[in-house]
C-alpha atoms as a PDB file:
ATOM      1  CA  UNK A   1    -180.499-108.536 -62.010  1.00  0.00           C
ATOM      2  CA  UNK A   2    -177.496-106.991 -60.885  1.00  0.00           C
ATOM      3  CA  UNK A   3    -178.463-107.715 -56.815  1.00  0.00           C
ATOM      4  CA  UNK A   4    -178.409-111.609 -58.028  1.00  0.00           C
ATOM      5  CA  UNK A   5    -175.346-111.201 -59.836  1.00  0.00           C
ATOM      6  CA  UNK A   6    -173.726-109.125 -57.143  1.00  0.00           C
ATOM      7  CA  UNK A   7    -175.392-111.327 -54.461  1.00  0.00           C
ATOM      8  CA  UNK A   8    -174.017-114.406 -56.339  1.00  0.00           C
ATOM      9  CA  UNK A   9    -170.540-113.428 -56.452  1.00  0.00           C
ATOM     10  CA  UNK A  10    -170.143-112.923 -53.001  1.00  0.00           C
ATOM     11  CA  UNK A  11    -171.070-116.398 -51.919  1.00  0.00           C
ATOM     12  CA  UNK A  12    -168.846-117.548 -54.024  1.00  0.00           C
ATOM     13  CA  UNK A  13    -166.190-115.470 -52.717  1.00  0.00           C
ATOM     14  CA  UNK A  14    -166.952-116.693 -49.126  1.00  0.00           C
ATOM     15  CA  UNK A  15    -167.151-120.134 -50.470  1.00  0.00           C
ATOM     16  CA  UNK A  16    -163.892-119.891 -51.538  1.00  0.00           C
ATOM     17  CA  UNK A  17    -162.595-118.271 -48.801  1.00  0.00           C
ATOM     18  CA  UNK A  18    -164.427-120.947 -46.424  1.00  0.00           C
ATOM     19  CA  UNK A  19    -161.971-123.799 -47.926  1.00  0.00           C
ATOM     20  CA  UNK A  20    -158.662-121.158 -47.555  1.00  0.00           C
ATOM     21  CA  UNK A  21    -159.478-121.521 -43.928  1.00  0.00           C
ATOM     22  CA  UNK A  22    -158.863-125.309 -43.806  1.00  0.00           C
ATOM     23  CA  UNK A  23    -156.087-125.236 -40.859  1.00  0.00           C
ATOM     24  CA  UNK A  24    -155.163-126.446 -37.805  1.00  0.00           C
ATOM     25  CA  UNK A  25    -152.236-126.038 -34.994  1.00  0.00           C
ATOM     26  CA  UNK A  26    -150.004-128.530 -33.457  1.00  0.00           C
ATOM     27  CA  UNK A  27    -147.672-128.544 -30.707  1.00  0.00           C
ATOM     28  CA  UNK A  28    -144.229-130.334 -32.624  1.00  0.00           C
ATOM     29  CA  UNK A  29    -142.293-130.290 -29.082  1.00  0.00           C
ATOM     30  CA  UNK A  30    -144.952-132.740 -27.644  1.00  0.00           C
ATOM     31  CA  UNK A  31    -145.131-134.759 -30.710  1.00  0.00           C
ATOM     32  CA  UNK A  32    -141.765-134.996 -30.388  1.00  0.00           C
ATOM     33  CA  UNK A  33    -141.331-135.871 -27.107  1.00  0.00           C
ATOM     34  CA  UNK A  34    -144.031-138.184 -26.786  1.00  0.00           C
ATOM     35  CA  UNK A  35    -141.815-141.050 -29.517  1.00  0.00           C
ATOM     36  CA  UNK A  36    -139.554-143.120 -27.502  1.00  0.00           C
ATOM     37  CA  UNK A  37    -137.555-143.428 -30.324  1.00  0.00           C
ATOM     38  CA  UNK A  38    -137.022-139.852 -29.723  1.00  0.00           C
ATOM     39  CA  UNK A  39    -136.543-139.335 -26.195  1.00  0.00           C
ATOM     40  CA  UNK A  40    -133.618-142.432 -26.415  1.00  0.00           C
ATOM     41  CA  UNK A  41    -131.959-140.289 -29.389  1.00  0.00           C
ATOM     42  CA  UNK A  42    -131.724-137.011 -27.458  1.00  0.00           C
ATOM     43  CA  UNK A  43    -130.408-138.665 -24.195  1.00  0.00           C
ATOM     44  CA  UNK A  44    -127.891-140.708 -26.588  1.00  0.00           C
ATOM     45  CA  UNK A  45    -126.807-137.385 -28.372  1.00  0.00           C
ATOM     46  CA  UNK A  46    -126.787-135.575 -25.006  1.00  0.00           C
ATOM     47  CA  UNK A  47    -124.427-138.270 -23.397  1.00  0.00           C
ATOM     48  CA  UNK A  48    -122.177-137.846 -26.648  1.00  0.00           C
ATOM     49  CA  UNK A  49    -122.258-134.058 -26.253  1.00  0.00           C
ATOM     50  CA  UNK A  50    -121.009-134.764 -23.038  1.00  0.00           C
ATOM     51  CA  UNK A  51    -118.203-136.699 -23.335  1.00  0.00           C
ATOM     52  CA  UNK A  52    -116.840-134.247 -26.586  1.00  0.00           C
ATOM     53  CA  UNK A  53    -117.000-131.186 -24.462  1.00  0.00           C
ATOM     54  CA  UNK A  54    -115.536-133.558 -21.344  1.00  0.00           C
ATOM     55  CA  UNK A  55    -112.755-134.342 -24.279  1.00  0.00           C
ATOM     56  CA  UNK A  56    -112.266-130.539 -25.284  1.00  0.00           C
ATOM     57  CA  UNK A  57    -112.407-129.437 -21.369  1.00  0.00           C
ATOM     58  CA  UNK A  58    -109.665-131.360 -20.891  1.00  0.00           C
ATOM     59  CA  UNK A  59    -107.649-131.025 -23.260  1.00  0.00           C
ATOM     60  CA  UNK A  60    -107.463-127.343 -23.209  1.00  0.00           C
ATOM     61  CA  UNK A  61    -106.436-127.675 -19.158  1.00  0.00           C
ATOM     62  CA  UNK A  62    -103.689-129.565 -20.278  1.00  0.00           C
ATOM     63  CA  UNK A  63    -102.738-126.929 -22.557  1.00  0.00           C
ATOM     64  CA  UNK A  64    -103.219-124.455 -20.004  1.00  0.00           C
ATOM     65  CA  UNK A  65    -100.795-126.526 -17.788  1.00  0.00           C
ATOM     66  CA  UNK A  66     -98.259-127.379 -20.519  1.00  0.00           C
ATOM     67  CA  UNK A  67     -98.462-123.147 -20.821  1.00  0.00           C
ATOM     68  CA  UNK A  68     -98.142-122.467 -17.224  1.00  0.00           C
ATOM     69  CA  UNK A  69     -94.732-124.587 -17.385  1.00  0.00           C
ATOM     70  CA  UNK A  70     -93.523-122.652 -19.920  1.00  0.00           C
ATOM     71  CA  UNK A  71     -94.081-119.652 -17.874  1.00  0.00           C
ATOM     72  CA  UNK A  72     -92.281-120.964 -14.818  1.00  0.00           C
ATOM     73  CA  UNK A  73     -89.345-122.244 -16.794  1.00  0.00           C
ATOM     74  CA  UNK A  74     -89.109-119.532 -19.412  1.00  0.00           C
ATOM     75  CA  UNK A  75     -86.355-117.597 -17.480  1.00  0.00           C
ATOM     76  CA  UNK A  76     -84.266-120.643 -17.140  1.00  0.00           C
ATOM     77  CA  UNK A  77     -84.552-121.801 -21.228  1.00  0.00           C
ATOM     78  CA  UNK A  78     -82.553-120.476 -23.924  1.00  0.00           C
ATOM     79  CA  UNK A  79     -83.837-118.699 -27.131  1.00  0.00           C
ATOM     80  CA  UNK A  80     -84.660-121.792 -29.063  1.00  0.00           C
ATOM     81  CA  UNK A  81     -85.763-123.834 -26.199  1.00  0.00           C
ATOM     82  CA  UNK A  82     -88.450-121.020 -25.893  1.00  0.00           C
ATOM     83  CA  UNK A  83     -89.295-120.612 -29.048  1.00  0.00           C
ATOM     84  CA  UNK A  84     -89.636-123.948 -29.489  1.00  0.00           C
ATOM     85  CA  UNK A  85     -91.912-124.736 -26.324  1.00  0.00           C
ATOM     86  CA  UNK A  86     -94.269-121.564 -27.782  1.00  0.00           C
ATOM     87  CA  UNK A  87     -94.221-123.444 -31.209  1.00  0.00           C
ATOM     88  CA  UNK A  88     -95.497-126.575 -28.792  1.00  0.00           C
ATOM     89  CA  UNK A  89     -97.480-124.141 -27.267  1.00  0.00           C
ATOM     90  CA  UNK A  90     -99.523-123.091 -30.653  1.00  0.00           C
ATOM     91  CA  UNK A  91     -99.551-126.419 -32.481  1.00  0.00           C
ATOM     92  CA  UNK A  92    -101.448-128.182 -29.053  1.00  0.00           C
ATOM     93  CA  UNK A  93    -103.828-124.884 -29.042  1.00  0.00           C
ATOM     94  CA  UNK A  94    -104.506-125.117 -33.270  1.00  0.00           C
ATOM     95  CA  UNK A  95    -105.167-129.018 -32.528  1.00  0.00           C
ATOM     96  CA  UNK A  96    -107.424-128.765 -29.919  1.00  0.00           C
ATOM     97  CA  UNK A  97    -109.570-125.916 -31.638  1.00  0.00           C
ATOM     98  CA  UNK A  98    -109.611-128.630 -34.958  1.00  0.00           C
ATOM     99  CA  UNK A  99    -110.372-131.169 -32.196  1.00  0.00           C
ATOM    100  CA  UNK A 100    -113.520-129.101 -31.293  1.00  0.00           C
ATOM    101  CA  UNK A 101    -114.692-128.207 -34.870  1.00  0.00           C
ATOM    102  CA  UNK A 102    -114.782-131.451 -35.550  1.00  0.00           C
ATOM    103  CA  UNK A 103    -116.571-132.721 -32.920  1.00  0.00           C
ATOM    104  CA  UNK A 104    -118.688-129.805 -31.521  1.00  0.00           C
ATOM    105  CA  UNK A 105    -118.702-127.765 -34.639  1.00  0.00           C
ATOM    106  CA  UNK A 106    -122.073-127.037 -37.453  1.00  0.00           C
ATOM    107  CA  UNK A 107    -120.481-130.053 -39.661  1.00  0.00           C
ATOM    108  CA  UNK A 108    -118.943-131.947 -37.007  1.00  0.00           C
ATOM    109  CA  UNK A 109    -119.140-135.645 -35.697  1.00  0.00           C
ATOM    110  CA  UNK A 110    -121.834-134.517 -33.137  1.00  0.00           C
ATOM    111  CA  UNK A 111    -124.379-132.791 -35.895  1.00  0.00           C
ATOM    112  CA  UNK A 112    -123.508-135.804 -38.397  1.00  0.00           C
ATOM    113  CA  UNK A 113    -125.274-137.918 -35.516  1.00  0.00           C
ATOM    114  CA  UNK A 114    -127.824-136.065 -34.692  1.00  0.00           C
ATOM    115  CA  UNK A 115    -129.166-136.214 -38.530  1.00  0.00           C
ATOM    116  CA  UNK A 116    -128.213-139.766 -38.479  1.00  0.00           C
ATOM    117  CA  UNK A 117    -130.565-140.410 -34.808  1.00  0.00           C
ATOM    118  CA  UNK A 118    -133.178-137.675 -35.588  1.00  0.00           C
ATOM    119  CA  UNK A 119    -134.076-136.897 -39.359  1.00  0.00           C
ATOM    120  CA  UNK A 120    -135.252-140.709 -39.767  1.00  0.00           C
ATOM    121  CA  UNK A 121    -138.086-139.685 -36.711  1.00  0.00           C
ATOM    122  CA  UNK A 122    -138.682-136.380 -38.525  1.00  0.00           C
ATOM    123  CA  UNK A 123    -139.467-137.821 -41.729  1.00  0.00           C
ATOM    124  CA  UNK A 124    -141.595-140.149 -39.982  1.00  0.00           C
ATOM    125  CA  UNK A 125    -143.502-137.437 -38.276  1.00  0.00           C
ATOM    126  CA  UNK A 126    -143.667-135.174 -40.813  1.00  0.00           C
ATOM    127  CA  UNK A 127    -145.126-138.315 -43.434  1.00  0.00           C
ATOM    128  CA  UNK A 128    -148.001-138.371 -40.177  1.00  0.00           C
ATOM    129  CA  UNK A 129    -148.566-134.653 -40.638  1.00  0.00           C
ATOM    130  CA  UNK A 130    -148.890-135.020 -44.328  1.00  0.00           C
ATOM    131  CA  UNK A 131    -151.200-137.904 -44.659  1.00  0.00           C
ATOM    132  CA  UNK A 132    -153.246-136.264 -41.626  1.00  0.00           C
ATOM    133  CA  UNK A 133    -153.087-132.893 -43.510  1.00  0.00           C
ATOM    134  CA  UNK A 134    -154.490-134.745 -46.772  1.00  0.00           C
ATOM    135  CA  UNK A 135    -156.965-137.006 -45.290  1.00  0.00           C
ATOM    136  CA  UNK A 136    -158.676-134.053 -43.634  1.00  0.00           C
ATOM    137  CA  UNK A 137    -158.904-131.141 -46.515  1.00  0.00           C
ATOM    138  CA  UNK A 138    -156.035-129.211 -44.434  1.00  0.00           C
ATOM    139  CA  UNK A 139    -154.158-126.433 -46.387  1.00  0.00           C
ATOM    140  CA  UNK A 140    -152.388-125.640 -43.846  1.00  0.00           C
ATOM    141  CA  UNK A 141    -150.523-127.302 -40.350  1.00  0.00           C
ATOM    142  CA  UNK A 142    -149.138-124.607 -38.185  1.00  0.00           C
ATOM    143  CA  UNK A 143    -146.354-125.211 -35.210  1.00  0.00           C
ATOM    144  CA  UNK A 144    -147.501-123.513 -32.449  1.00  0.00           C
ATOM    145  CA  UNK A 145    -144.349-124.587 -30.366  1.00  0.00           C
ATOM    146  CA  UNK A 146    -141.954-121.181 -29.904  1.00  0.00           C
ATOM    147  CA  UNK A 147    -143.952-119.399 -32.944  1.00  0.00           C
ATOM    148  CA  UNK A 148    -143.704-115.864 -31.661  1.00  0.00           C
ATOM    149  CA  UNK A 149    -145.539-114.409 -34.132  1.00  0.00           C
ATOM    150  CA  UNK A 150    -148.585-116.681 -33.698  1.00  0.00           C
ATOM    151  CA  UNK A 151    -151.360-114.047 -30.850  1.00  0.00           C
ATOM    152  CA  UNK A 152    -153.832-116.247 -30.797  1.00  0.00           C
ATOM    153  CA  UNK A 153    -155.202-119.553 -31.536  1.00  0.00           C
ATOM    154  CA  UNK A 154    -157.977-121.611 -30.936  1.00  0.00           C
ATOM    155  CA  UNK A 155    -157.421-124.691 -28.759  1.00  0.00           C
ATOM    156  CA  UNK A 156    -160.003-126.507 -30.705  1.00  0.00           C
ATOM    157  CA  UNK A 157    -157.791-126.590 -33.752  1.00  0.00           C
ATOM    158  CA  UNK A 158    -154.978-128.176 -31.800  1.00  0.00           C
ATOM    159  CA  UNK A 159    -154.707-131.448 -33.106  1.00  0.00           C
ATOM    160  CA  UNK A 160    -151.239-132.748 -31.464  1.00  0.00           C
ATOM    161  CA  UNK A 161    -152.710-135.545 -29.503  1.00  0.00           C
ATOM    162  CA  UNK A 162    -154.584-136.808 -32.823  1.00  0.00           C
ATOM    163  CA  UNK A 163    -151.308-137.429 -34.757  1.00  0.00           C
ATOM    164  CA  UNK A 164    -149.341-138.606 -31.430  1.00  0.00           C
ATOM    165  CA  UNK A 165    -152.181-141.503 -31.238  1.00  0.00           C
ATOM    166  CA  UNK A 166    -151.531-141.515 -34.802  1.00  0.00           C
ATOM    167  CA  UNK A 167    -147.931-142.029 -34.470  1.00  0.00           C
ATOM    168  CA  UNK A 168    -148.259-144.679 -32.016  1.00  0.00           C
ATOM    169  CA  UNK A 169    -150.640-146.853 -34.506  1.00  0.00           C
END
């Protein structure tokens, strides 16, 4: 009696353990890059990146030019002629710096676009992840893309291409 009960409890313990093991892998970086929608946002924010740091690039070499004058004309300027021209000097330097958190900065104009180009396609892929998860008894969806923890995993669990022919229903 006790060899059935015993018995009995451990199928149901691998039974149980047999649905825990309901996973699979995906690659999010091809996913990603296989939306146009995507690729068009990234070269859009890149070209915006671009022309910020462009912006910032050059207005800091016209602060280092407006310093360099200083420099050559400081002999020849009086007291408050050069302490006003290092006042110039600070205010331009404190603008640009504003100038560059604004724009290039974690809750600048270039992050505000990038959530308003790229969390519309996430939520889209992620709702494809989700209703793939569901409609196939999957606990569990695991990014294999720069996981460094993740040794091993079986290619046969990769199911990327499935939701990027999903996504592209």
């Amino acid at each position: 009696m006790k060899k059935l009960i015993v018995s009995l409890a451990c199928a149901l313990c691998a039974a149980s353990g047999l649905r825990a093991q309901n996973y699979a892998f995906i690659n999010s970086e091809s996913v990603f890059k296989s939306l146009d929608d995507y690729n068009a946002a990234i070269e859009q924010l890149d070209n915006l990146a671009a022309q910020y740091r462009k912006n910032v690039e050059q207005a800091f070499a016209g602060l280092d030019e407006m310093y360099e004058n200083y420099q050559a004309q400081k002999a020849y300027l009086s007291e408050t002629n050069r302490n006003r021209r290092e006042d110039e000097i600070v205010t331009r330097e404190r603008e640009i710096n504003k100038y560059q958190q604004d724009v290039l900065g974690p809750e600048g104009d270039l992050m505000k676009k990038r959530v308003e180009l790229i969390k519309p396609i996430q939520d889209k892929v992620f709702a494809v992840i989700d209703k793939y998860a569901k409609d196939n008894a999957l606990g569990m969806i695991i990014d294999r893309t720069n996981n460094q923890t993740l040794l091993y995993y079986a290619p046969e669990l990769d199911k990327t291409e499935e939701i990027i022919n999903l996504l592209k229903q």
